[in-house]
N, C-alpha and C. Protein backbone atom coordinates (compact mmCIF):
# COMPACT_ATOMS: atom_id res chain seq x y z
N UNK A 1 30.14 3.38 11.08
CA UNK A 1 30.12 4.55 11.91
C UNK A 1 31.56 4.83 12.36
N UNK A 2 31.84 6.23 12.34
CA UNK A 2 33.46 6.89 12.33
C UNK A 2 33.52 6.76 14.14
N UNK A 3 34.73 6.06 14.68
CA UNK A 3 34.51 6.78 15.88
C UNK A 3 35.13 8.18 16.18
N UNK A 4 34.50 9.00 16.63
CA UNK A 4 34.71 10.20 16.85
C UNK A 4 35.02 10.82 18.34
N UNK A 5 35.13 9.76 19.22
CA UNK A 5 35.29 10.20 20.35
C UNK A 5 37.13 10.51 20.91
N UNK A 6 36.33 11.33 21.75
CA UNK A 6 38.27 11.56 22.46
C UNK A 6 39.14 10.09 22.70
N UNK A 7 40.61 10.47 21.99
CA UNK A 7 41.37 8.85 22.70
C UNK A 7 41.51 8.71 23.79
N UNK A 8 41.62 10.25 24.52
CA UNK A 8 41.54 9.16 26.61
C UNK A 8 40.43 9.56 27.00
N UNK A 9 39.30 9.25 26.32
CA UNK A 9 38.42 8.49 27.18
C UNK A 9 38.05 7.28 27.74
N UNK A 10 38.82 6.80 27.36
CA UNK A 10 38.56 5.28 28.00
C UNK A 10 39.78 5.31 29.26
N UNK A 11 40.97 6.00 29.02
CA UNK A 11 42.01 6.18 30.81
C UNK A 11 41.11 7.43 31.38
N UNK A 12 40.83 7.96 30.73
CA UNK A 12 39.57 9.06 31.78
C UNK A 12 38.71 8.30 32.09
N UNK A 13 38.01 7.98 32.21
CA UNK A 13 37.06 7.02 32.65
C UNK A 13 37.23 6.03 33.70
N UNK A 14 37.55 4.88 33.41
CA UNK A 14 39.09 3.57 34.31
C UNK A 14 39.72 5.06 35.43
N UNK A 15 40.16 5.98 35.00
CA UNK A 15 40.90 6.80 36.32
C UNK A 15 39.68 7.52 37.09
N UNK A 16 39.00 7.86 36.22
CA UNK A 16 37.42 8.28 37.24
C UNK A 16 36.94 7.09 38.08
N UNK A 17 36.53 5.87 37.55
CA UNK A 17 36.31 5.41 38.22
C UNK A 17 36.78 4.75 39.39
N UNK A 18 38.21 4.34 39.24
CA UNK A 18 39.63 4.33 40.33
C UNK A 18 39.51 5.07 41.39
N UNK A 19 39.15 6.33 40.80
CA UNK A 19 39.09 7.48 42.06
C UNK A 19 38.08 7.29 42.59
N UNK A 20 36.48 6.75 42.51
CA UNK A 20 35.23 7.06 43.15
C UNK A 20 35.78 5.67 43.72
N UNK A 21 35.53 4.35 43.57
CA UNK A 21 36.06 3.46 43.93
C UNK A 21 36.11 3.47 45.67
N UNK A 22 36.83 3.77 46.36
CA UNK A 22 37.65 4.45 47.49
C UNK A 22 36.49 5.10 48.26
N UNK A 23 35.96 6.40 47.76
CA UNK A 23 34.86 7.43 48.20
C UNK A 23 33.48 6.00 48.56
N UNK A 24 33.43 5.84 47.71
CA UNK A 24 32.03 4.25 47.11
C UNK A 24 32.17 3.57 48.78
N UNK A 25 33.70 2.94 48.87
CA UNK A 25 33.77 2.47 49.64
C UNK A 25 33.96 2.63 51.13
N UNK A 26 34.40 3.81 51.58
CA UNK A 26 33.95 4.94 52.71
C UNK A 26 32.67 4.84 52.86
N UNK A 27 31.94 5.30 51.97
CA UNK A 27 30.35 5.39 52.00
C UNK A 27 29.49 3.89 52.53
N UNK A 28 30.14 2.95 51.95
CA UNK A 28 29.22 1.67 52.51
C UNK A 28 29.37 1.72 53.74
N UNK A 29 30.69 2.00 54.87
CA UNK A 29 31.52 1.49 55.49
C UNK A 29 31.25 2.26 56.53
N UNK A 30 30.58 3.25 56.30
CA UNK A 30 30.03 4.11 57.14
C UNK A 30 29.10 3.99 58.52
N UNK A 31 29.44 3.92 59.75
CA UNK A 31 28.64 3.59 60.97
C UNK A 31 26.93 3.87 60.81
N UNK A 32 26.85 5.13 59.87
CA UNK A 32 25.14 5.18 59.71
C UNK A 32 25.00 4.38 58.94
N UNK A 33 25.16 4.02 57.84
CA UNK A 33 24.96 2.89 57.19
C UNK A 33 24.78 1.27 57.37
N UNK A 34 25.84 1.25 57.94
CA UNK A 34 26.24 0.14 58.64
C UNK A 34 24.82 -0.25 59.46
N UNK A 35 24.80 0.26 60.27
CA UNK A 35 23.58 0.55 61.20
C UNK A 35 22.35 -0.54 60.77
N UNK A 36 22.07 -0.28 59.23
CA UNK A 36 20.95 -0.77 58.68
C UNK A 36 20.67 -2.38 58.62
N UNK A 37 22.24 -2.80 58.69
CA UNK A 37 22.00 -4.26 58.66
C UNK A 37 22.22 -4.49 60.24
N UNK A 38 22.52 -3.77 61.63
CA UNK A 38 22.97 -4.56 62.40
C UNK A 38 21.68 -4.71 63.08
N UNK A 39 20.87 -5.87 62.54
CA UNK A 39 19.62 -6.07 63.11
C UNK A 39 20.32 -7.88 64.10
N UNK A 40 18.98 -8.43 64.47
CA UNK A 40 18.91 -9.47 65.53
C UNK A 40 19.01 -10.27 64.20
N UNK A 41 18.65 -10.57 62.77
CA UNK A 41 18.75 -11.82 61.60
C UNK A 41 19.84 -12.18 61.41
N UNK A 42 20.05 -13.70 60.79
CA UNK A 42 20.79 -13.84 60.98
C UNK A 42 20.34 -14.76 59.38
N UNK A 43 21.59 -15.35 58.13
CA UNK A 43 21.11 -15.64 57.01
C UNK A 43 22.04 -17.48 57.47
N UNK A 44 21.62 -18.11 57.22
CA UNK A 44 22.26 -19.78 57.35
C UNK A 44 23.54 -19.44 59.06
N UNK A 45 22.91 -19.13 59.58
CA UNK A 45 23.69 -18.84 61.42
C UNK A 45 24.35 -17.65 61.29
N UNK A 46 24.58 -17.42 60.24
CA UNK A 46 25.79 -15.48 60.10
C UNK A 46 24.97 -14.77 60.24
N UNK A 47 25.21 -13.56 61.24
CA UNK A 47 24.68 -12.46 61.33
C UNK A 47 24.60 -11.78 59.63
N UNK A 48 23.71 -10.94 59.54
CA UNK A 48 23.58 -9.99 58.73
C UNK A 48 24.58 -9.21 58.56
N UNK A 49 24.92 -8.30 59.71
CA UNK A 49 25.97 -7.17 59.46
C UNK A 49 26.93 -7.93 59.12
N UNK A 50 27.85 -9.41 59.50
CA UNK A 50 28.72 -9.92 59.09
C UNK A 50 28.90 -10.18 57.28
N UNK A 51 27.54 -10.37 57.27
CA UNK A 51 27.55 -11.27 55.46
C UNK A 51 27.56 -9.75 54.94
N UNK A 52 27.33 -8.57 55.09
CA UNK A 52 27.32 -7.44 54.41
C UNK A 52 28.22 -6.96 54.29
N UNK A 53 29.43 -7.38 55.68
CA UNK A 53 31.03 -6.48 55.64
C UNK A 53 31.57 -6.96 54.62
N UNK A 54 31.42 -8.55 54.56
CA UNK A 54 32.15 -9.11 53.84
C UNK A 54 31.96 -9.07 52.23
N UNK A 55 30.73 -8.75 52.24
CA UNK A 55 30.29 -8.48 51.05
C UNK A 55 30.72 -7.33 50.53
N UNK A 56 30.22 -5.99 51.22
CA UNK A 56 31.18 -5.22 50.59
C UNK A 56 32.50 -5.43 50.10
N UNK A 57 33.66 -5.76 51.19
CA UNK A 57 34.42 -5.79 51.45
C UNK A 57 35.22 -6.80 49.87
N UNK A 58 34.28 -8.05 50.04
CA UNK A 58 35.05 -8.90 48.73
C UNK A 58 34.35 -7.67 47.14
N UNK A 59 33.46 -7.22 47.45
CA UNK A 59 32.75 -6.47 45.88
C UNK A 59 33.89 -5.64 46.00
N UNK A 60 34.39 -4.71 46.34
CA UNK A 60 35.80 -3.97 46.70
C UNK A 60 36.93 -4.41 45.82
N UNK A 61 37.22 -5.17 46.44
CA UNK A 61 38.18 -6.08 46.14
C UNK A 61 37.79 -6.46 44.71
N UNK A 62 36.99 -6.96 44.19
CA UNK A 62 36.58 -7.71 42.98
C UNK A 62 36.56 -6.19 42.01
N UNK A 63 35.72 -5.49 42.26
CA UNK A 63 35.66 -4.00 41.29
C UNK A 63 37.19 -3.61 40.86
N UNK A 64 37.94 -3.29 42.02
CA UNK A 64 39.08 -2.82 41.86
C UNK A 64 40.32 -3.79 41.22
N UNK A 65 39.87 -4.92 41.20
CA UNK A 65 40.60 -5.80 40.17
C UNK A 65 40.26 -6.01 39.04
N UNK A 66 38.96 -5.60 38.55
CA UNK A 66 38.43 -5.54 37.11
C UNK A 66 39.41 -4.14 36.95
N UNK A 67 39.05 -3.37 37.33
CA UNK A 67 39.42 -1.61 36.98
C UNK A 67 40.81 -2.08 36.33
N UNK A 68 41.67 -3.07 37.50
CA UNK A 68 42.80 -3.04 37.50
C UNK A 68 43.69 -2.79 36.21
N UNK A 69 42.95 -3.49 35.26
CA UNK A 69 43.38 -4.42 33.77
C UNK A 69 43.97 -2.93 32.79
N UNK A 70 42.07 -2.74 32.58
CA UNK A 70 41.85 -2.14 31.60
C UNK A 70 42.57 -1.16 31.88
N UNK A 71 42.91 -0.03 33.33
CA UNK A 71 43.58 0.77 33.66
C UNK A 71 44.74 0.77 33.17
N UNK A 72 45.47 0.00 33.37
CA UNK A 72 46.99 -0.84 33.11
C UNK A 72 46.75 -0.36 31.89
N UNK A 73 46.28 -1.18 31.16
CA UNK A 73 46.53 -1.03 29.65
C UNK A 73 46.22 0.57 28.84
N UNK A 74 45.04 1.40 29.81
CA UNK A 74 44.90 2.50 29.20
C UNK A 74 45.70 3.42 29.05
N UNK A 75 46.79 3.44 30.57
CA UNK A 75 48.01 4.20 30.88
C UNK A 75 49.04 3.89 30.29
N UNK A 76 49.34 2.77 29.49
CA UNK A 76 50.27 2.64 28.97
C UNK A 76 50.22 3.05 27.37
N UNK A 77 49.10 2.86 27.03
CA UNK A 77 49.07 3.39 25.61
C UNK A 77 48.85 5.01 25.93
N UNK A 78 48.57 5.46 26.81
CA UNK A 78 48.02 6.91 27.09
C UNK A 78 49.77 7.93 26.57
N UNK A 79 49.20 9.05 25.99
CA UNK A 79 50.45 9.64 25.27
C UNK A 79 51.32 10.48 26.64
N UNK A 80 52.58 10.00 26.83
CA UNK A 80 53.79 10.85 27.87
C UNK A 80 53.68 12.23 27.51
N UNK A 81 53.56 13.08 28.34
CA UNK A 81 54.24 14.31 28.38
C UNK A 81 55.80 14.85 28.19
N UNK A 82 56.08 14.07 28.83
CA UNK A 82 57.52 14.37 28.72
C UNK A 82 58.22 13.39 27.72
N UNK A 83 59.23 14.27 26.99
CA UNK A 83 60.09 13.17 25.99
C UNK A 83 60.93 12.35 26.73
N UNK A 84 60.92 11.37 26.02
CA UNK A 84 62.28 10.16 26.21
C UNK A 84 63.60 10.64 25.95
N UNK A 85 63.85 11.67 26.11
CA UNK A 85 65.77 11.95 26.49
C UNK A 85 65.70 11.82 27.70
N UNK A 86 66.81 12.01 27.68
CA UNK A 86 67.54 11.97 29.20
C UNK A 86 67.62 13.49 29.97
N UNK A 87 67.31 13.14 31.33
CA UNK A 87 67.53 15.19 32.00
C UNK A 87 68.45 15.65 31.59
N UNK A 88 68.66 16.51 31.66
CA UNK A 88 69.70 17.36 31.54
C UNK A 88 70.43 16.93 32.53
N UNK A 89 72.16 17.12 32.91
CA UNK A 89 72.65 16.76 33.84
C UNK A 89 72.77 18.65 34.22
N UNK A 90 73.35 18.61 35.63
CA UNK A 90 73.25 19.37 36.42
C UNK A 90 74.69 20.07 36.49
């Protein structure tokens, strides 16, 4: 099978997802949200809302270091706009 798909789709993609990323994480982080875990339970003595910040908080962290890679590498093979001379001087 030919692949036939666009070449930046894969840095379109890695940069889409880069960008929601951020929004994703606003959204957990959110006081109504939040809300849902700040009950009286508590999981091995930790509150709930605690094991959830952190949870988000490390999934965050962990997503955005996967992204990290493939990103890297997509932007660098991704084709420049601008040529490799030098500006014009002034």
């Amino acid at each position: 099978m030919t692949n036939d798909r666009d070449p930046d789709l894969e840095r379109r993609r890695f940069s889409d997802a880069a960008m929601v990323l951020p929004f994703a994480g606003v959204f957990l982080l959110m006081p109504p949200f939040i809300q849902i875990f700040a009950t009286d339970s508590a999981l091995a003595g930790i509150p709930l809302i605690v094991l959830y910040l952190f949870a988000v908080w490390f999934a965050l962290i962990l997503i955005a270091w996967r992204l990290a890679g493939p990103l890297r590498r997509a932007m660098q093979t991704a084709p420049h706009s601008t040529s490799e001379t030098a500006p014009p001087e002034a």
